[in-house]
PDB file of N, CA and C in Angstrom:
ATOM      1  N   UNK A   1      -2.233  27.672 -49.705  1.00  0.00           N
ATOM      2  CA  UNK A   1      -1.309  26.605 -49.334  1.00  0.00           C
ATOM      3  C   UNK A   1      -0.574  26.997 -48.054  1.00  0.00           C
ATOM      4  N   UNK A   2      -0.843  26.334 -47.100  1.00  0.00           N
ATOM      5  CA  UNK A   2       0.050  26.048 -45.675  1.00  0.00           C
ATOM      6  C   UNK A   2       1.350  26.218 -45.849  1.00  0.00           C
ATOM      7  N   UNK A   3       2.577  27.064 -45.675  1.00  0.00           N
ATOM      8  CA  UNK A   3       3.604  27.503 -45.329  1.00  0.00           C
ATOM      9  C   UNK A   3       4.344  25.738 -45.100  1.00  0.00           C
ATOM     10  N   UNK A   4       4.048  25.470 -43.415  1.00  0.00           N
ATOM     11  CA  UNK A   4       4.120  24.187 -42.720  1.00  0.00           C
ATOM     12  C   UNK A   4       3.344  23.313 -43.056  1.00  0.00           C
ATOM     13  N   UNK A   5       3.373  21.848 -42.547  1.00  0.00           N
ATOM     14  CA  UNK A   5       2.841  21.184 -43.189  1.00  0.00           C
ATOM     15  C   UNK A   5       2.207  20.631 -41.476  1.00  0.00           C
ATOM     16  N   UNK A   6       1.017  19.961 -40.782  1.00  0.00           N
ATOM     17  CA  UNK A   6       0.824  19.803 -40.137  1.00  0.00           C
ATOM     18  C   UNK A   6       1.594  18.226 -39.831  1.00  0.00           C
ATOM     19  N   UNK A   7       2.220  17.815 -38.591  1.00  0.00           N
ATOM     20  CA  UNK A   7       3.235  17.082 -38.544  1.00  0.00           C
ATOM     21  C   UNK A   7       2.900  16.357 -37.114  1.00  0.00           C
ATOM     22  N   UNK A   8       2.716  15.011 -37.387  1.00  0.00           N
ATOM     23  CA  UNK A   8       2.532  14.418 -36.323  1.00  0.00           C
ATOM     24  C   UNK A   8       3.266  13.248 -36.078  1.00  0.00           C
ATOM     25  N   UNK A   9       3.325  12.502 -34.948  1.00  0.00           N
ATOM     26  CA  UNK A   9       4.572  11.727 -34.563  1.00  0.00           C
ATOM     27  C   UNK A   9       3.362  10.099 -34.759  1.00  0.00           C
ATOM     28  N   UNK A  10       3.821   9.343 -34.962  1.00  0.00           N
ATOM     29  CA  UNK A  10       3.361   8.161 -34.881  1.00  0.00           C
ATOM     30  C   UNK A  10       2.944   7.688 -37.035  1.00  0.00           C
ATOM     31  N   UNK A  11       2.372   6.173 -36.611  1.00  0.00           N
ATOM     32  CA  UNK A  11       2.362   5.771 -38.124  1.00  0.00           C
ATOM     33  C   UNK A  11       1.302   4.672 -37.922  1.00  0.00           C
ATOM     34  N   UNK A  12       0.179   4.834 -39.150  1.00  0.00           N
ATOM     35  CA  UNK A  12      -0.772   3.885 -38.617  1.00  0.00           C
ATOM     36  C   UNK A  12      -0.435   2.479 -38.542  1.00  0.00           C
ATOM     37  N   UNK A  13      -1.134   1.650 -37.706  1.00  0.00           N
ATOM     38  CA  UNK A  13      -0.461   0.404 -37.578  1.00  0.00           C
ATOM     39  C   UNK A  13      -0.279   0.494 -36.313  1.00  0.00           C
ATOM     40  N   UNK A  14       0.392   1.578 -35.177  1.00  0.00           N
ATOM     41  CA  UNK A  14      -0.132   2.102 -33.759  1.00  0.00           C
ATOM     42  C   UNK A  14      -1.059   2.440 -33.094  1.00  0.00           C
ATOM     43  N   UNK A  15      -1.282   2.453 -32.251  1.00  0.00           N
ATOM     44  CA  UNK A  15      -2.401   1.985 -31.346  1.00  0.00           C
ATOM     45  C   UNK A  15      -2.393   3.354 -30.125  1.00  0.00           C
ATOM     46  N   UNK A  16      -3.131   4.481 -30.049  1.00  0.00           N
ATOM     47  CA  UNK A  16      -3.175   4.966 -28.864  1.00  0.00           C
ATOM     48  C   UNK A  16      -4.335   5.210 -28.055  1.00  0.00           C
ATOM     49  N   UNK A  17      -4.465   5.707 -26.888  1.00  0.00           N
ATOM     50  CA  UNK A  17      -5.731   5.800 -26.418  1.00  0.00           C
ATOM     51  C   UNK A  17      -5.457   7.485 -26.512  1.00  0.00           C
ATOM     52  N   UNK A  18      -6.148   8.240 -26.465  1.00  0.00           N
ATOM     53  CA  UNK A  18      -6.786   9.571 -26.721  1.00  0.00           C
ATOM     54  C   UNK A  18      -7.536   9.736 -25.048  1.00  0.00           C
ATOM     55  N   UNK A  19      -6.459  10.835 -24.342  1.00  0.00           N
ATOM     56  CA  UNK A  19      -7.112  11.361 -22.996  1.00  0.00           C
ATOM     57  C   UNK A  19      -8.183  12.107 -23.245  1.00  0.00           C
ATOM     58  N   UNK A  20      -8.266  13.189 -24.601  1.00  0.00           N
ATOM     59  CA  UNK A  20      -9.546  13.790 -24.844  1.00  0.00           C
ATOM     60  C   UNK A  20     -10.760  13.279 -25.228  1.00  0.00           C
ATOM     61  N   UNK A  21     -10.544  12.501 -26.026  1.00  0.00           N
ATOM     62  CA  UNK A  21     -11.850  12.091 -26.122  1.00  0.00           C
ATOM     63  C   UNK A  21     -11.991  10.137 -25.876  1.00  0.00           C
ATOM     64  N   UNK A  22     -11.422   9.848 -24.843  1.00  0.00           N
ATOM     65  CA  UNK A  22     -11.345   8.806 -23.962  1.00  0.00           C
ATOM     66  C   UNK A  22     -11.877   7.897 -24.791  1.00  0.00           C
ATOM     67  N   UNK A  23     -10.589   7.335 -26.162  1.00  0.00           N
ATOM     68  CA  UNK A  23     -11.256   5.940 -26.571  1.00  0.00           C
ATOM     69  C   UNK A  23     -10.080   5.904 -27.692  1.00  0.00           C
ATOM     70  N   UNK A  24      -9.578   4.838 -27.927  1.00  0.00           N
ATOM     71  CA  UNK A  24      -8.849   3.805 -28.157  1.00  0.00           C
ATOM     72  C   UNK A  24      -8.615   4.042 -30.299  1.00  0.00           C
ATOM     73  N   UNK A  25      -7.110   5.212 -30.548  1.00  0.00           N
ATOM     74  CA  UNK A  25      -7.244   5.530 -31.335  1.00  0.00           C
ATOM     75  C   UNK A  25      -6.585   4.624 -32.645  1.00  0.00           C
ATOM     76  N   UNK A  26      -6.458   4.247 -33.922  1.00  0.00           N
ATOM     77  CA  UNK A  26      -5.276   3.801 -34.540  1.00  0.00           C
ATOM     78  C   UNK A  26      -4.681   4.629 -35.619  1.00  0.00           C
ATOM     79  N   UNK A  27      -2.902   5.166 -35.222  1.00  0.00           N
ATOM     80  CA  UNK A  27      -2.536   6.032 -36.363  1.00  0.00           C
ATOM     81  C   UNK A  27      -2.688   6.923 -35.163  1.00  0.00           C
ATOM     82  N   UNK A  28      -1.967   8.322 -35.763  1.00  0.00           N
ATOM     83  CA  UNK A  28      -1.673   9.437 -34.741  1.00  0.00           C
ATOM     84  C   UNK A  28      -2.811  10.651 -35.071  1.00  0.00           C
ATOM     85  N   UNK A  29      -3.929   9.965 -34.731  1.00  0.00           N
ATOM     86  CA  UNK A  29      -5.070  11.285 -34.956  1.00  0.00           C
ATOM     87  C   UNK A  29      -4.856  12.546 -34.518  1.00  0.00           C
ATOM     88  N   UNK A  30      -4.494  12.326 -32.468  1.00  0.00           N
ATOM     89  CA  UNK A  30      -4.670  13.670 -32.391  1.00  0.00           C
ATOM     90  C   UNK A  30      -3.183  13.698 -31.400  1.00  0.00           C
ATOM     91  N   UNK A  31      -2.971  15.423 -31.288  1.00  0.00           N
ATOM     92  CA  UNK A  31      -1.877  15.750 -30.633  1.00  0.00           C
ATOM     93  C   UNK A  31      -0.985  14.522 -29.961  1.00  0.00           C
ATOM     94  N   UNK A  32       0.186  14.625 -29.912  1.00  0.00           N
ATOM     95  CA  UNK A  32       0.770  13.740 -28.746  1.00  0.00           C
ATOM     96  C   UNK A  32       0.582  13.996 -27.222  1.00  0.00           C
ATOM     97  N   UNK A  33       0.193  15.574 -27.106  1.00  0.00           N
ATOM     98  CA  UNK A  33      -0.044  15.964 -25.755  1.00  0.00           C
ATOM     99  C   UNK A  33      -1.271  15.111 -24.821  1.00  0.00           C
ATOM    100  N   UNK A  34      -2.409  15.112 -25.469  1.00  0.00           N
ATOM    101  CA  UNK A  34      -3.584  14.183 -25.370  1.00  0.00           C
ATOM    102  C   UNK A  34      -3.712  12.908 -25.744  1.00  0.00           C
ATOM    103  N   UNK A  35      -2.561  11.973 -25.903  1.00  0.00           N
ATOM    104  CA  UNK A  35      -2.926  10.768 -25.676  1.00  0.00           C
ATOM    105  C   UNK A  35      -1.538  10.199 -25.153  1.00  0.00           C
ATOM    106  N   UNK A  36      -1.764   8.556 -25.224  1.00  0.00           N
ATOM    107  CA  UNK A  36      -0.865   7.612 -24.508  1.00  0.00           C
ATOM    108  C   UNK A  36      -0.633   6.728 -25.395  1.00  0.00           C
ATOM    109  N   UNK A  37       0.661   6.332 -25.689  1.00  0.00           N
ATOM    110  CA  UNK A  37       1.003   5.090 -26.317  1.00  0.00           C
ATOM    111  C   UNK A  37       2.104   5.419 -27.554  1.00  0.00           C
ATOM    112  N   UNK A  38       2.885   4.773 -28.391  1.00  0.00           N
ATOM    113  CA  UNK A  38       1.446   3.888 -29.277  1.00  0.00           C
ATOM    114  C   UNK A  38       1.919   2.541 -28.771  1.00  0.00           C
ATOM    115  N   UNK A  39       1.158   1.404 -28.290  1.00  0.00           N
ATOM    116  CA  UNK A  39       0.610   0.101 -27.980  1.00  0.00           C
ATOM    117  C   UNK A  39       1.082  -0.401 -29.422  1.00  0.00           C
ATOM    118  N   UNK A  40       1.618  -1.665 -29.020  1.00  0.00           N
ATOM    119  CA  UNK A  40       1.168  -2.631 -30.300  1.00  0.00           C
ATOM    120  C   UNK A  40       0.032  -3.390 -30.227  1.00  0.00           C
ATOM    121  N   UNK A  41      -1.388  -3.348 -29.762  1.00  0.00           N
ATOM    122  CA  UNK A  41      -2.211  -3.820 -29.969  1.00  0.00           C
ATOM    123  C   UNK A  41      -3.422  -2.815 -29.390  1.00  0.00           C
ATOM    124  N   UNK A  42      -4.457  -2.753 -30.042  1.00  0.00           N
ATOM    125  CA  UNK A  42      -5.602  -2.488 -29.227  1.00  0.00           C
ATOM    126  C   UNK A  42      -5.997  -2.748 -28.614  1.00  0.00           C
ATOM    127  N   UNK A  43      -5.755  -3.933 -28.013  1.00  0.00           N
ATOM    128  CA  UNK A  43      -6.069  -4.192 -26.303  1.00  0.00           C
ATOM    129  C   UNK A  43      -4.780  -3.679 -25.638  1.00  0.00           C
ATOM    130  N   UNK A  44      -3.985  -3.497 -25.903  1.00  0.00           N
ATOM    131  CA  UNK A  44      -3.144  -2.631 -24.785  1.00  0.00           C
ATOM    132  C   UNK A  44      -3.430  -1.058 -24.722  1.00  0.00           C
ATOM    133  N   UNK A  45      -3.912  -0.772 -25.757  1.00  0.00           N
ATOM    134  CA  UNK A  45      -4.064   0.987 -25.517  1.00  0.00           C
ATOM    135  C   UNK A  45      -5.284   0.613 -24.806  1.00  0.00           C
ATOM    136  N   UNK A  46      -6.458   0.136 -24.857  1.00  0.00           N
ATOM    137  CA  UNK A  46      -7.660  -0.120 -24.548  1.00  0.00           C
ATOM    138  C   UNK A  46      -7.197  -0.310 -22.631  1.00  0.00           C
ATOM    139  N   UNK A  47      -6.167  -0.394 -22.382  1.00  0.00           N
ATOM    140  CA  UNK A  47      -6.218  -0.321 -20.968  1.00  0.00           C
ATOM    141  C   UNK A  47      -4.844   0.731 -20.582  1.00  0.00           C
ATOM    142  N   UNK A  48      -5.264   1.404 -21.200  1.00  0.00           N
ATOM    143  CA  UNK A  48      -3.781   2.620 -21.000  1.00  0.00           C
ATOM    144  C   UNK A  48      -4.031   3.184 -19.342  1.00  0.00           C
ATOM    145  N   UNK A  49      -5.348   3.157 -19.538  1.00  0.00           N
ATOM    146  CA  UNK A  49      -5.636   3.989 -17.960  1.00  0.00           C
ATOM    147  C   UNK A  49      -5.044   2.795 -16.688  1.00  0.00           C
ATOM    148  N   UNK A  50      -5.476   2.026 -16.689  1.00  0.00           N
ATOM    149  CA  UNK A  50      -5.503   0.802 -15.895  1.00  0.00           C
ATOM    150  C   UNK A  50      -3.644   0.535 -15.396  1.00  0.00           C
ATOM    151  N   UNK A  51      -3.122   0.551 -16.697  1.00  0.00           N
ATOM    152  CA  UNK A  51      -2.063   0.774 -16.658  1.00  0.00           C
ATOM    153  C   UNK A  51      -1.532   1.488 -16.287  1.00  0.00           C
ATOM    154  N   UNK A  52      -1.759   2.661 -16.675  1.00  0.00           N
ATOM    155  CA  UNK A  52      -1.335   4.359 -15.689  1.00  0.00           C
ATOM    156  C   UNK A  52      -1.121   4.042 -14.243  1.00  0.00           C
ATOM    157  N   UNK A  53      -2.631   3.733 -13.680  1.00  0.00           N
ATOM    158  CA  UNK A  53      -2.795   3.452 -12.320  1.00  0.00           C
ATOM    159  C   UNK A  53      -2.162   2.677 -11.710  1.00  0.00           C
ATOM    160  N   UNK A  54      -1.816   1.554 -12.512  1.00  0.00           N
ATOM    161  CA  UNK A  54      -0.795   0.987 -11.985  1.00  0.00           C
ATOM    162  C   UNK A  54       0.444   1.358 -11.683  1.00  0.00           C
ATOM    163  N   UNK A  55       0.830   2.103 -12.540  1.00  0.00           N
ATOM    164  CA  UNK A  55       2.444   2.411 -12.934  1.00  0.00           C
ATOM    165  C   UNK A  55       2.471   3.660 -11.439  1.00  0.00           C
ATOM    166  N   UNK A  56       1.258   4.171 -11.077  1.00  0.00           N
ATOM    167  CA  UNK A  56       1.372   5.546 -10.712  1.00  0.00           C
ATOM    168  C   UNK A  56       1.352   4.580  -8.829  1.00  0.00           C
ATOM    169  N   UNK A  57       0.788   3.635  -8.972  1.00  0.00           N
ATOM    170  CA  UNK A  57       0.590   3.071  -7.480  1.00  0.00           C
ATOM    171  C   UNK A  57       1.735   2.913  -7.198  1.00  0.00           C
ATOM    172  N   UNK A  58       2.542   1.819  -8.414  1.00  0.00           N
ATOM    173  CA  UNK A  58       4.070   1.591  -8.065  1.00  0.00           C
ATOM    174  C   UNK A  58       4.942   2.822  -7.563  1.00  0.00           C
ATOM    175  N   UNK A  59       5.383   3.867  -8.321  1.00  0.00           N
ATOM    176  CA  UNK A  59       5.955   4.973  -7.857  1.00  0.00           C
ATOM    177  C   UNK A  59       5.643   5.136  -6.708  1.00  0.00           C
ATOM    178  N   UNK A  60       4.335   5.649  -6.491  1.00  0.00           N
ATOM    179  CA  UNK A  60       4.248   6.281  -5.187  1.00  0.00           C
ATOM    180  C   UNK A  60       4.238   5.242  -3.639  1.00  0.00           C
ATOM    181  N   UNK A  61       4.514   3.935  -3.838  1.00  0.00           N
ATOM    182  CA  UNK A  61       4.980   3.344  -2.684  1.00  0.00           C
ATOM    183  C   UNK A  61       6.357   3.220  -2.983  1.00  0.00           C
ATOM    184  N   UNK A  62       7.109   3.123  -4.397  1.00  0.00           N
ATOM    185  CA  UNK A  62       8.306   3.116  -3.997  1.00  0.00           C
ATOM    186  C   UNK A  62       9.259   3.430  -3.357  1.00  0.00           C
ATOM    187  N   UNK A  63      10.331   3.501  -2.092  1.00  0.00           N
ATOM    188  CA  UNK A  63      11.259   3.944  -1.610  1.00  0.00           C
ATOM    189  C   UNK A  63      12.572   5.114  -1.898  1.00  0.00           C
ATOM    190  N   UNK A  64      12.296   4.984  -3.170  1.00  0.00           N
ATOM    191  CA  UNK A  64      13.105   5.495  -3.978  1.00  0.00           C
ATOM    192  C   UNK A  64      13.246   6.231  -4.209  1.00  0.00           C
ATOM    193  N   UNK A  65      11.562   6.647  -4.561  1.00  0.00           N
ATOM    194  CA  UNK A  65      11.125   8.113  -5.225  1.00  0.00           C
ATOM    195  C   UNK A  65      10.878   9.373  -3.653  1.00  0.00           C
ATOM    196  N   UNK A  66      10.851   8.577  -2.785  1.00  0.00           N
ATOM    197  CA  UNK A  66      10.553   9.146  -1.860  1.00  0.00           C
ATOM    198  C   UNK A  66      11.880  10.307  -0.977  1.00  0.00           C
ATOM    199  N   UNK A  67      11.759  11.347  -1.060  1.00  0.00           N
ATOM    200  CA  UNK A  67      13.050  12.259  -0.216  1.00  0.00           C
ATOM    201  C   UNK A  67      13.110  12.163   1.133  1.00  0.00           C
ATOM    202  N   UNK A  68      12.189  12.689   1.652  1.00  0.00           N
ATOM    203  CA  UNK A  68      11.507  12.490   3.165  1.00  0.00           C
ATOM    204  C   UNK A  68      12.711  11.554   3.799  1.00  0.00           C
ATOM    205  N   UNK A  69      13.241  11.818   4.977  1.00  0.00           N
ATOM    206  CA  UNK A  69      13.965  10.799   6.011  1.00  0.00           C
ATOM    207  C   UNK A  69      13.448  10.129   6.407  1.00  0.00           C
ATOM    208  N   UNK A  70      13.936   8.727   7.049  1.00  0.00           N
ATOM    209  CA  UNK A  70      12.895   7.493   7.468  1.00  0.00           C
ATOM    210  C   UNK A  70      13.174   8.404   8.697  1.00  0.00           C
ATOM    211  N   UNK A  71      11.786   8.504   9.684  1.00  0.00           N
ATOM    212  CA  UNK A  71      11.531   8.282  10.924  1.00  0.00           C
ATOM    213  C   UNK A  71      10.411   9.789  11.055  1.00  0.00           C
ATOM    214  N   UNK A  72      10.432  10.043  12.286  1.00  0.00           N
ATOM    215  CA  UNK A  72      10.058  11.228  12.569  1.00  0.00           C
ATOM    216  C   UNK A  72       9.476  12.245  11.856  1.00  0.00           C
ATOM    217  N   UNK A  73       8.210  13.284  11.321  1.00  0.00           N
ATOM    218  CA  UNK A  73       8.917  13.989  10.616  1.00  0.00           C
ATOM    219  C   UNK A  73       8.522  15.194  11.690  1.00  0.00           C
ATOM    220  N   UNK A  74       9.667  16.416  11.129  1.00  0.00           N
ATOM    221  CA  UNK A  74       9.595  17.700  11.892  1.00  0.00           C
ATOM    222  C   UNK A  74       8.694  18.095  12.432  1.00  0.00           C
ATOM    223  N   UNK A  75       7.815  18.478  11.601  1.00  0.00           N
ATOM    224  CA  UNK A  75       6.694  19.181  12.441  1.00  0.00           C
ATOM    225  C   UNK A  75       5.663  18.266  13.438  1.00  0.00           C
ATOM    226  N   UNK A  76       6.444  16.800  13.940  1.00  0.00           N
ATOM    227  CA  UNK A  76       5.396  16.352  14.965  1.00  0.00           C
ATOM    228  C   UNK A  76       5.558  17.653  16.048  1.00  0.00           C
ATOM    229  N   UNK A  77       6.284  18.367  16.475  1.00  0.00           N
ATOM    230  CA  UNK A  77       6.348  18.603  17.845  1.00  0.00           C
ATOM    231  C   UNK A  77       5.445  19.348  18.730  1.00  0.00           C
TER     232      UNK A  77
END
């Protein structure tokens, strides 16, 4: 008998996609480290990536996220 009890975050009825083995899980199969979500539907985990990409395009044009000074930068010279 296991000391611990193996303990995972989520409850079936959730929806995640699984980065390891790239496909669309329900209930908290595996680690939280390796997947995304939980979705309330299987078509939303089913585009977790799509989504990512999106989310990741937004950031990186945002203004916001950016430190860099507007104009110039140093090492043109």
């Amino acid at each position: 008998m296991a000391l611990f009890k193996k303990r995972t975050a989520g409850k079936p009825g959730e929806w995640y996609y699984c980065l390891e083995h790239k496909k669309v899980e329900e209930g908290p199969d595996c680690p939280g480290k390796d997947r995304f979500g939980p979705y309330a539907s299987r078509q939303e985990a089913q585009h977790a990536m799509d989504t990512a990409r999106e989310r990741n395009l937004q950031w990186e044009n945002d203004p916001r996220w950016h430190d860099a000074p507007a104009g110039p930068a140093a090492d043109d010279d």
